[in-house]
C-alpha atoms as a PDB file:
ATOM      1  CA  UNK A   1      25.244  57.959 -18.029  1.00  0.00           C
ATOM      2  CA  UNK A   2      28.504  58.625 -20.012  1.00  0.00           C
ATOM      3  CA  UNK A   3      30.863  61.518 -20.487  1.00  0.00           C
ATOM      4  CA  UNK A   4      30.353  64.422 -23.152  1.00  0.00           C
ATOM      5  CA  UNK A   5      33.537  64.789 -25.151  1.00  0.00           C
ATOM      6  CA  UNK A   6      34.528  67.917 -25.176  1.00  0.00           C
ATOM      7  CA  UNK A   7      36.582  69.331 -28.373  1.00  0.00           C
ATOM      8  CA  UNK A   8      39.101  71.768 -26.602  1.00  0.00           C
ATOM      9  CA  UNK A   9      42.248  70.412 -25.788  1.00  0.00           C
ATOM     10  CA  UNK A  10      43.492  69.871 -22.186  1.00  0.00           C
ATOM     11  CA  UNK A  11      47.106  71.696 -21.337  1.00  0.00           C
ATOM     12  CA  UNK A  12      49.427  69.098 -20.647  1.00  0.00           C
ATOM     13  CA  UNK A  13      48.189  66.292 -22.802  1.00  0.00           C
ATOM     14  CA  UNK A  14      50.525  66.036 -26.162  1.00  0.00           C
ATOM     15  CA  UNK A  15      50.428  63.408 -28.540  1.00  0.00           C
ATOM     16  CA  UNK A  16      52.954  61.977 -26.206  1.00  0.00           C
ATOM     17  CA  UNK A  17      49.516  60.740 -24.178  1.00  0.00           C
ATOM     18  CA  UNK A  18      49.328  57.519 -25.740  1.00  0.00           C
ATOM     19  CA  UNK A  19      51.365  54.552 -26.045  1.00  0.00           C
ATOM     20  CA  UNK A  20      52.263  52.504 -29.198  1.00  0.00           C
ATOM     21  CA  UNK A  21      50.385  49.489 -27.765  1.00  0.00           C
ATOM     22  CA  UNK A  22      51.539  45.976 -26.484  1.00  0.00           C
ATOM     23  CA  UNK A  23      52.541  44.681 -30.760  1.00  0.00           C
ATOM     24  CA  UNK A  24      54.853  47.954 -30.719  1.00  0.00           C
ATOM     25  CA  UNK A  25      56.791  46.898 -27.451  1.00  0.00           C
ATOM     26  CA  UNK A  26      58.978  43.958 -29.076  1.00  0.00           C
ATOM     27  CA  UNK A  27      58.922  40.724 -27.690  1.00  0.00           C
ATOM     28  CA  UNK A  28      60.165  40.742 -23.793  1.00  0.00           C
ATOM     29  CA  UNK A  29      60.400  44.626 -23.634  1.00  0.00           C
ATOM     30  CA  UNK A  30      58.004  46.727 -21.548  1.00  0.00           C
ATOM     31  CA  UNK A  31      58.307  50.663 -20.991  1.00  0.00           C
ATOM     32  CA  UNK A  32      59.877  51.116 -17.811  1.00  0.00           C
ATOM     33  CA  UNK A  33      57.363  54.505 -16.872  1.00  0.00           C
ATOM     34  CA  UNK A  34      54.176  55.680 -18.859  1.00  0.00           C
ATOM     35  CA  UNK A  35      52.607  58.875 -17.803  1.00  0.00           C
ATOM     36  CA  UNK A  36      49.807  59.697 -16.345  1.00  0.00           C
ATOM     37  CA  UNK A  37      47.294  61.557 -18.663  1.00  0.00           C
ATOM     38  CA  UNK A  38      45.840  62.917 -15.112  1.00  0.00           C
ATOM     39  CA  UNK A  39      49.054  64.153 -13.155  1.00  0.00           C
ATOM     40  CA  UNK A  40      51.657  63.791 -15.810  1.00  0.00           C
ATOM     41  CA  UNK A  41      54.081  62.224 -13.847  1.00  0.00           C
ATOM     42  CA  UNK A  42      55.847  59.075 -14.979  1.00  0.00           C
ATOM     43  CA  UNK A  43      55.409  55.892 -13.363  1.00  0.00           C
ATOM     44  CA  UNK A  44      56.299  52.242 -13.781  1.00  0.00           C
ATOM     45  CA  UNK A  45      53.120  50.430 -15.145  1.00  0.00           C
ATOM     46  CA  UNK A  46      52.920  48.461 -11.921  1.00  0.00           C
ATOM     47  CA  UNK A  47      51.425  51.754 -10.305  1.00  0.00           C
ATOM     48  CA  UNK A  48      49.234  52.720 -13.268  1.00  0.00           C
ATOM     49  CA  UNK A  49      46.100  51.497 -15.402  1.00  0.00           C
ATOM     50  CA  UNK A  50      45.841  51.714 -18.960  1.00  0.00           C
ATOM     51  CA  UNK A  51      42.723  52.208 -20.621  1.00  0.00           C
ATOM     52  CA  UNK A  52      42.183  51.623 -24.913  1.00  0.00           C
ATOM     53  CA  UNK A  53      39.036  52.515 -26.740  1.00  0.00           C
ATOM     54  CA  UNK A  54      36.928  49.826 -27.725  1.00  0.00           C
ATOM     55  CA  UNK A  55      35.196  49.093 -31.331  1.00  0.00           C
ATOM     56  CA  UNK A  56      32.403  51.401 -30.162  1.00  0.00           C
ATOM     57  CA  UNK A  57      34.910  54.497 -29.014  1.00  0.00           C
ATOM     58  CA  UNK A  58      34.054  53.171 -25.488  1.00  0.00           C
ATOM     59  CA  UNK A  59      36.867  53.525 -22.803  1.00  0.00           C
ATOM     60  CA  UNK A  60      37.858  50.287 -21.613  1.00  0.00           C
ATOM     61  CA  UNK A  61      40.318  49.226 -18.871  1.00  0.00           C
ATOM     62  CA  UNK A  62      42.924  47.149 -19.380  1.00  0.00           C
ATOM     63  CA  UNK A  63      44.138  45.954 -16.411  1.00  0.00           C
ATOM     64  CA  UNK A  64      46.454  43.766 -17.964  1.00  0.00           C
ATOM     65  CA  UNK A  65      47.815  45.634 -20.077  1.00  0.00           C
ATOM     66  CA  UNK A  66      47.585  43.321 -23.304  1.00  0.00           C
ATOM     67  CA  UNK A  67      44.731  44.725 -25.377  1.00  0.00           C
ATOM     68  CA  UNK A  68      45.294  46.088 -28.849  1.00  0.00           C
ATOM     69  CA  UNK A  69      45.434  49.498 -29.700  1.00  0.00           C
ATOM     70  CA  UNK A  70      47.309  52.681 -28.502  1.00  0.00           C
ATOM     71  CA  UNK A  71      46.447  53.106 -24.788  1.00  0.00           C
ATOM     72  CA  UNK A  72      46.451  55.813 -22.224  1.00  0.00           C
ATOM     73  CA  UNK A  73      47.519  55.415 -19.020  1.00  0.00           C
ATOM     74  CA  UNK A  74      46.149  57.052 -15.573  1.00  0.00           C
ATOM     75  CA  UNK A  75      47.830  56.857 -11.803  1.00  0.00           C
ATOM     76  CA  UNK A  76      46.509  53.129 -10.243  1.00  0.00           C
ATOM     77  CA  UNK A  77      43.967  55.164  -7.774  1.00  0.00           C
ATOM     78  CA  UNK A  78      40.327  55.477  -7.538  1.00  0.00           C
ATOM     79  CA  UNK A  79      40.458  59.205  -7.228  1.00  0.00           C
ATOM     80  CA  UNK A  80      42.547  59.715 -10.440  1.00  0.00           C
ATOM     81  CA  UNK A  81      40.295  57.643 -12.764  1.00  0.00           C
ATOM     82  CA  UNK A  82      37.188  59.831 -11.032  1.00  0.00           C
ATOM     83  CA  UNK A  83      39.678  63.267 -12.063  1.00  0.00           C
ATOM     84  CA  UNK A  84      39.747  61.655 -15.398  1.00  0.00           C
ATOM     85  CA  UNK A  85      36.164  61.438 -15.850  1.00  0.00           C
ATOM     86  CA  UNK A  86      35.490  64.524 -14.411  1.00  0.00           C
ATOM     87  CA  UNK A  87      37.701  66.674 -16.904  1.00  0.00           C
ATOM     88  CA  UNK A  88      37.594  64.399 -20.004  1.00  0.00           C
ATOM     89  CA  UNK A  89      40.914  63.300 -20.373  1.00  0.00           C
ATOM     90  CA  UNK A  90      40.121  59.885 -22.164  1.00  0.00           C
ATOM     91  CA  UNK A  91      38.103  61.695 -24.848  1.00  0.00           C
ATOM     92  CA  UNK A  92      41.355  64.602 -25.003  1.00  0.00           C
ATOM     93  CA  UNK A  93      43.977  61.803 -24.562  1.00  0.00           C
ATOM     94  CA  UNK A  94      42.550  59.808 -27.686  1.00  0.00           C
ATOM     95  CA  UNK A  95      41.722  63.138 -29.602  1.00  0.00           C
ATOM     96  CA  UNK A  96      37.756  61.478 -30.397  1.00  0.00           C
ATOM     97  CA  UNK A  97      35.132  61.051 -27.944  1.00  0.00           C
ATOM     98  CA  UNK A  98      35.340  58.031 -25.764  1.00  0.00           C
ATOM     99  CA  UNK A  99      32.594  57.798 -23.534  1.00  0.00           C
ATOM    100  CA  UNK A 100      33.255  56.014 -20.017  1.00  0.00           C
ATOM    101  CA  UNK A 101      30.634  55.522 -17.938  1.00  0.00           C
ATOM    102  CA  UNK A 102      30.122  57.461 -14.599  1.00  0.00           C
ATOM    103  CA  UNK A 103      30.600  53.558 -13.108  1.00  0.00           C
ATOM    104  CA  UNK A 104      34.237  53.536 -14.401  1.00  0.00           C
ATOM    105  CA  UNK A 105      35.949  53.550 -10.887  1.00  0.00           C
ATOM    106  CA  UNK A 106      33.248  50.274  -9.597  1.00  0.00           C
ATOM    107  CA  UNK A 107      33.995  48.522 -12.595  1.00  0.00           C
ATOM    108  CA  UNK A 108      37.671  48.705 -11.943  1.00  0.00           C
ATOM    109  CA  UNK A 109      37.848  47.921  -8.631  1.00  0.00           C
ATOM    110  CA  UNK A 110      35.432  44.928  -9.278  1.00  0.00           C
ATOM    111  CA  UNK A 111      37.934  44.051 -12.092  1.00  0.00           C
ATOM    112  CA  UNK A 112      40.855  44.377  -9.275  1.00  0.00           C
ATOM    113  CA  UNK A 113      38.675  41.884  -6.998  1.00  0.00           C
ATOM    114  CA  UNK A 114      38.291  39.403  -9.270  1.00  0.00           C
ATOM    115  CA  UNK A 115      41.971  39.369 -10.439  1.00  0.00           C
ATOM    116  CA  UNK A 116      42.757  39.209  -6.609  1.00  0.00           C
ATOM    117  CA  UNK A 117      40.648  36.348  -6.685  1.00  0.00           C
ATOM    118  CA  UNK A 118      41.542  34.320  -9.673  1.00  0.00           C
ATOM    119  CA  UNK A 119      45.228  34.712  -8.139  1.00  0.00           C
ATOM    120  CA  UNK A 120      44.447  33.177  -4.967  1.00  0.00           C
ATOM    121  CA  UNK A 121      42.623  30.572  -6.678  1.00  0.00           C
ATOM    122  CA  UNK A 122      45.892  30.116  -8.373  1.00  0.00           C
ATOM    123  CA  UNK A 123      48.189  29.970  -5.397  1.00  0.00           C
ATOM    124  CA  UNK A 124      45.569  27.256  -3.807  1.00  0.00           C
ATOM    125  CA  UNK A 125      45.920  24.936  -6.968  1.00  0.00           C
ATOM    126  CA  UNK A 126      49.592  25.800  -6.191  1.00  0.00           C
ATOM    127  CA  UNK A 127      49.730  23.952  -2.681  1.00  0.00           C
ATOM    128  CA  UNK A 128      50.469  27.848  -1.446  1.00  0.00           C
ATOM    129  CA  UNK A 129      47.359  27.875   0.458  1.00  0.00           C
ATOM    130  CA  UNK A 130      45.690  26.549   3.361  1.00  0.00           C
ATOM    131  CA  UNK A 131      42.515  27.264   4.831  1.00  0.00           C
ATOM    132  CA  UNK A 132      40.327  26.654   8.101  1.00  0.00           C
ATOM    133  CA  UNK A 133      41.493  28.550  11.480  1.00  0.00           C
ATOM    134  CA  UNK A 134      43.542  25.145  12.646  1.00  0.00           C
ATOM    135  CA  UNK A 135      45.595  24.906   9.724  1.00  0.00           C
ATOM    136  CA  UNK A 136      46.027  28.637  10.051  1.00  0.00           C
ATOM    137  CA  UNK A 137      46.993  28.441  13.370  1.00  0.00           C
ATOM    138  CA  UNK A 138      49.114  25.610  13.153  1.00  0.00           C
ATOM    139  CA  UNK A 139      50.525  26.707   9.706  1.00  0.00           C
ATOM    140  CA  UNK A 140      51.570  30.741  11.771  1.00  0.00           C
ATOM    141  CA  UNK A 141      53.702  28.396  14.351  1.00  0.00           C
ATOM    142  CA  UNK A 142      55.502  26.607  12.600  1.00  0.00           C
ATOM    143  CA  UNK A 143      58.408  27.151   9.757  1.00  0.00           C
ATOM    144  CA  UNK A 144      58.965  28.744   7.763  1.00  0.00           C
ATOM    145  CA  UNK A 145      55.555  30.753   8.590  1.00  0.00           C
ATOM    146  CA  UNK A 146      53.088  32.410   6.682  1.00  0.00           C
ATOM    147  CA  UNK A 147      53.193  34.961   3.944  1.00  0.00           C
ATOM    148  CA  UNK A 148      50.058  36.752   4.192  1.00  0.00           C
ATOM    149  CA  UNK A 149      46.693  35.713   6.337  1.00  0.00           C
ATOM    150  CA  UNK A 150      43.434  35.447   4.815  1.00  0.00           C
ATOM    151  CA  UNK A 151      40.145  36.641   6.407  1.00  0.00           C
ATOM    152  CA  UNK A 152      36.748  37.377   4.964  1.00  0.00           C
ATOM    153  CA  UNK A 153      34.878  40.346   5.640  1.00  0.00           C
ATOM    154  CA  UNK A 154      32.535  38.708   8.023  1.00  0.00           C
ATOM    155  CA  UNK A 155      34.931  36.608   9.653  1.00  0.00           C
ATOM    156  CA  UNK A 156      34.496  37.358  13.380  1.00  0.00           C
ATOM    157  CA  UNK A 157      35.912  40.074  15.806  1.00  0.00           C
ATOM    158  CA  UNK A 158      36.709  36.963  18.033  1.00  0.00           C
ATOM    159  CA  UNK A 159      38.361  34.581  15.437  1.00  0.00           C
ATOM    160  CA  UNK A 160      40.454  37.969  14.073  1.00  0.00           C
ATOM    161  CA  UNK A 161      41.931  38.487  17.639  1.00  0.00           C
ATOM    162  CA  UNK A 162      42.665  34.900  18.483  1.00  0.00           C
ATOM    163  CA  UNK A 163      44.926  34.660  14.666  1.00  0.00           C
ATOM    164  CA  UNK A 164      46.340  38.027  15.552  1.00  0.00           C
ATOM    165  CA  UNK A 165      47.077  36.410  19.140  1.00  0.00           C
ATOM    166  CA  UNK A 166      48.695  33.685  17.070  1.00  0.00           C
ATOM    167  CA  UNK A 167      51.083  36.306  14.886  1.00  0.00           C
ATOM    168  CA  UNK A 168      52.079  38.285  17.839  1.00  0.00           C
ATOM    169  CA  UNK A 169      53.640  34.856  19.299  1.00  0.00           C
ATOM    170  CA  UNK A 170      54.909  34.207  16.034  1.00  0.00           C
ATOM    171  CA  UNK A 171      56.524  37.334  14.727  1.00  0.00           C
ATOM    172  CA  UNK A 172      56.829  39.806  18.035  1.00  0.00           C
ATOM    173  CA  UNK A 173      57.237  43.150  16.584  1.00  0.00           C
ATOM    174  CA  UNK A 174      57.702  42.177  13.388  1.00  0.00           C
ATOM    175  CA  UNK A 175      54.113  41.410  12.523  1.00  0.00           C
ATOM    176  CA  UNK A 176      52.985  44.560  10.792  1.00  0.00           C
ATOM    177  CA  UNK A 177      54.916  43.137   8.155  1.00  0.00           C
ATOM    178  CA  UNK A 178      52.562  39.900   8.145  1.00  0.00           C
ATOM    179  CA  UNK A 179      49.645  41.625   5.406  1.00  0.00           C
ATOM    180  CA  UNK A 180      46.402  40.838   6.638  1.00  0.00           C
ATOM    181  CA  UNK A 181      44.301  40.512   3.480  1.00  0.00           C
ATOM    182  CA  UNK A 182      40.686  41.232   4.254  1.00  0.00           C
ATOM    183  CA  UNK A 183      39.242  42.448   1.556  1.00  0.00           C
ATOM    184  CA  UNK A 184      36.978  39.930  -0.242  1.00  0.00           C
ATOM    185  CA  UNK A 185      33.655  38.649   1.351  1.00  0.00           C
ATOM    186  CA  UNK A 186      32.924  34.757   2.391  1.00  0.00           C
ATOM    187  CA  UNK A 187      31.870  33.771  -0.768  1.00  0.00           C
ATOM    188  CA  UNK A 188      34.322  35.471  -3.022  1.00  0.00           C
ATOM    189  CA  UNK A 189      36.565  32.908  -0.713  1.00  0.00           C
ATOM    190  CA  UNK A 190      34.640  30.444  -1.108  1.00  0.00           C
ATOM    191  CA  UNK A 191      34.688  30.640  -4.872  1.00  0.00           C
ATOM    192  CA  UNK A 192      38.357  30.657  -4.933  1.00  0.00           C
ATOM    193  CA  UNK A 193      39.142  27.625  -2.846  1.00  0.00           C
ATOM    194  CA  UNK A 194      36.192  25.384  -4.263  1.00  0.00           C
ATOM    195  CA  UNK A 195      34.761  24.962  -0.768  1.00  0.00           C
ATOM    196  CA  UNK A 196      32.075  26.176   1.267  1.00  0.00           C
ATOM    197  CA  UNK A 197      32.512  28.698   4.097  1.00  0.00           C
ATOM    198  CA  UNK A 198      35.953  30.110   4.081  1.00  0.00           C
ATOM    199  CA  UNK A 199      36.214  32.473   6.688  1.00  0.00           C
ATOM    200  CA  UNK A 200      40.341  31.672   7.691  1.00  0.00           C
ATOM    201  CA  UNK A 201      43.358  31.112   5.281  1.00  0.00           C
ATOM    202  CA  UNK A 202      46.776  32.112   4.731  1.00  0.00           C
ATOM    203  CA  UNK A 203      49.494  31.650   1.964  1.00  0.00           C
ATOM    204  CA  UNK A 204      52.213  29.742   2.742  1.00  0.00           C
ATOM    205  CA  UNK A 205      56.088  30.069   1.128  1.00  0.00           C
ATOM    206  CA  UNK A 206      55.827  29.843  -2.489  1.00  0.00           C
ATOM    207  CA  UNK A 207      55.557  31.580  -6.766  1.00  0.00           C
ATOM    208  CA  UNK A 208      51.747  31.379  -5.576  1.00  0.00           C
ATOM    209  CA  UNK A 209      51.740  33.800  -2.497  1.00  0.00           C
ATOM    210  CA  UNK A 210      53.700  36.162  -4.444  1.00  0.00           C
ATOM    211  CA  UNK A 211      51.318  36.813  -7.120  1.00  0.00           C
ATOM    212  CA  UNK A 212      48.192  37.252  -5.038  1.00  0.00           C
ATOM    213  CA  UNK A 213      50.254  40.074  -2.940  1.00  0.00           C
ATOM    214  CA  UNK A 214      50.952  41.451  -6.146  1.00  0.00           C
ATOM    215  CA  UNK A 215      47.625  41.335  -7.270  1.00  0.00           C
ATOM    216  CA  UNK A 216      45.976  42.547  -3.528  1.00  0.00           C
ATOM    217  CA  UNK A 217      48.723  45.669  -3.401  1.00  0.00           C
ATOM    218  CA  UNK A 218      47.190  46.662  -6.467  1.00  0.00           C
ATOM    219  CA  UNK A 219      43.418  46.535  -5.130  1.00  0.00           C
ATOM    220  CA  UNK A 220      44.357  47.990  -1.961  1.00  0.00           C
ATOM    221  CA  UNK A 221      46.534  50.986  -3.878  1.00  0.00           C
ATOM    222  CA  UNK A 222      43.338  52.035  -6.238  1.00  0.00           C
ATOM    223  CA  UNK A 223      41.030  51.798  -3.103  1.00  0.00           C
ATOM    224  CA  UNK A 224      44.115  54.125  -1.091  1.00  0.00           C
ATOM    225  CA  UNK A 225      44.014  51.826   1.579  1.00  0.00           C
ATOM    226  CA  UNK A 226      47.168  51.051   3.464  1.00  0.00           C
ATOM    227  CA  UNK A 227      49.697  47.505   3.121  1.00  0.00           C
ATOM    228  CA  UNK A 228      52.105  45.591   4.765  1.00  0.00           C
ATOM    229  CA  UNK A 229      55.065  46.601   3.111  1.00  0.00           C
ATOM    230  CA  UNK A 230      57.789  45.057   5.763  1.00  0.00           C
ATOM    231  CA  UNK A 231      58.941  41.751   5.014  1.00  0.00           C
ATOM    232  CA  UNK A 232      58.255  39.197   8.366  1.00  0.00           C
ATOM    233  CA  UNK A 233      61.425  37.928  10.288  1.00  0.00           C
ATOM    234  CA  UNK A 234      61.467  34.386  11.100  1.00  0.00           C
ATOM    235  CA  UNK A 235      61.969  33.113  14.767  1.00  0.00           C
END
């Protein structure tokens, strides 16, 4: 099921909606805010999604931010993209109809998922990884610490107290600045760290861990789910 385009023209969307696209920027140069074709409030890119149309009018997201053509740009949050559907705004941002699909928001967040885990994948290849509750354990305790702990979905209510056990000794007070990312299942692990049954990991120091936070900040931000946002103290 798509959306009807709709021929009136929403209050608030100029032809200011759209951007130039990434060939207009100049090379190293990025807008520092776009605005949101939903609110109309300026952002940095970081906290926004920009959709083109495809060959076939289609809206497409581009979570990247690289694909051709002008773009328009909504908040980074499940409930905007569903506002955006809802009223039209793709088909009044791009002044043509642009169908969407009633799916938009899954296929987004799926799209988040897998860049969440590509980037772990990354970090791993990286040496910014390890994984198996021992090395997590042992890799908590000792210096300079761990960025971020990994646990899938069905990891264990057991196993989740005995690492969090292992942070509070760690970090005291300061743990709710340790991010706790939970958010892909057993084999989405798996399929990142080429091996079987990943239930424990955590990033260690490193350009690796940084990019998967990145990356999971994003995910969790579009699903309006809460981070770590304090940076941990070392003992």
């Amino acid at each position: 099921m798509t959306e009807v385009a709709e021929s009136s023209p929403e209050p608030g969307i100029g032809d200011d909606a759209l951007d130039a696209g990434p060939d207009h920027a100049g090379p190293g140069r990025r807008a520092r805010t776009r605005t949101c074709i939903v609110t109309r409030v300026a952002q940095p890119p970081e906290a926004m999604i920009r959709f083109v149309r495809g060959p076939d009018g289609a809206v497409v997201p581009d979570l990247r931010a690289r694909l051709p053509g002008r773009g328009a740009w909504v908040s980074a949050r499940r409930e905007a993209v569903a506002t955006a559907l809802r009223k039209n705004l793709f088909s009044r941002a791009f002044k043509a109809p642009s169908p969407a699909g009633t799916d938009l928001p899954d296929r987004i967040a799926e799209g988040l998922r897998t860049d969440l885990r590509q980037a772990i994948a990354l970090a791993n290849k990286a040496g910014c990884v390890v994984a198996g509750f021992g090395k997590v354990e042992a890799a908590i305790g000792s210096e300079p610490g761990v960025a971020a702990v990994i646990q899938a979905r069905e990891g264990s209510p057991d196993g989740r107290r005995k690492i969090t056990a292992a942070l509070m000794r760690r970090y005291g007070q300061a743990i709710s600045g340790i991010p706790i990312v939970d958010d892909l299942s057993e084999d989405e692990l798996d399929m990142a760290l080429g091996r079987d049954h990943v239930i424990h990991a955590a990033l260690v120091a490193g350009a690796g861990a940084a990019g998967c936070l990145s990356r999971w900040r994003r995910l969790r931000l579009f699903e309006g789910a809460a981070t770590a946002t304090e940076e941990p103290e070392t003992a």
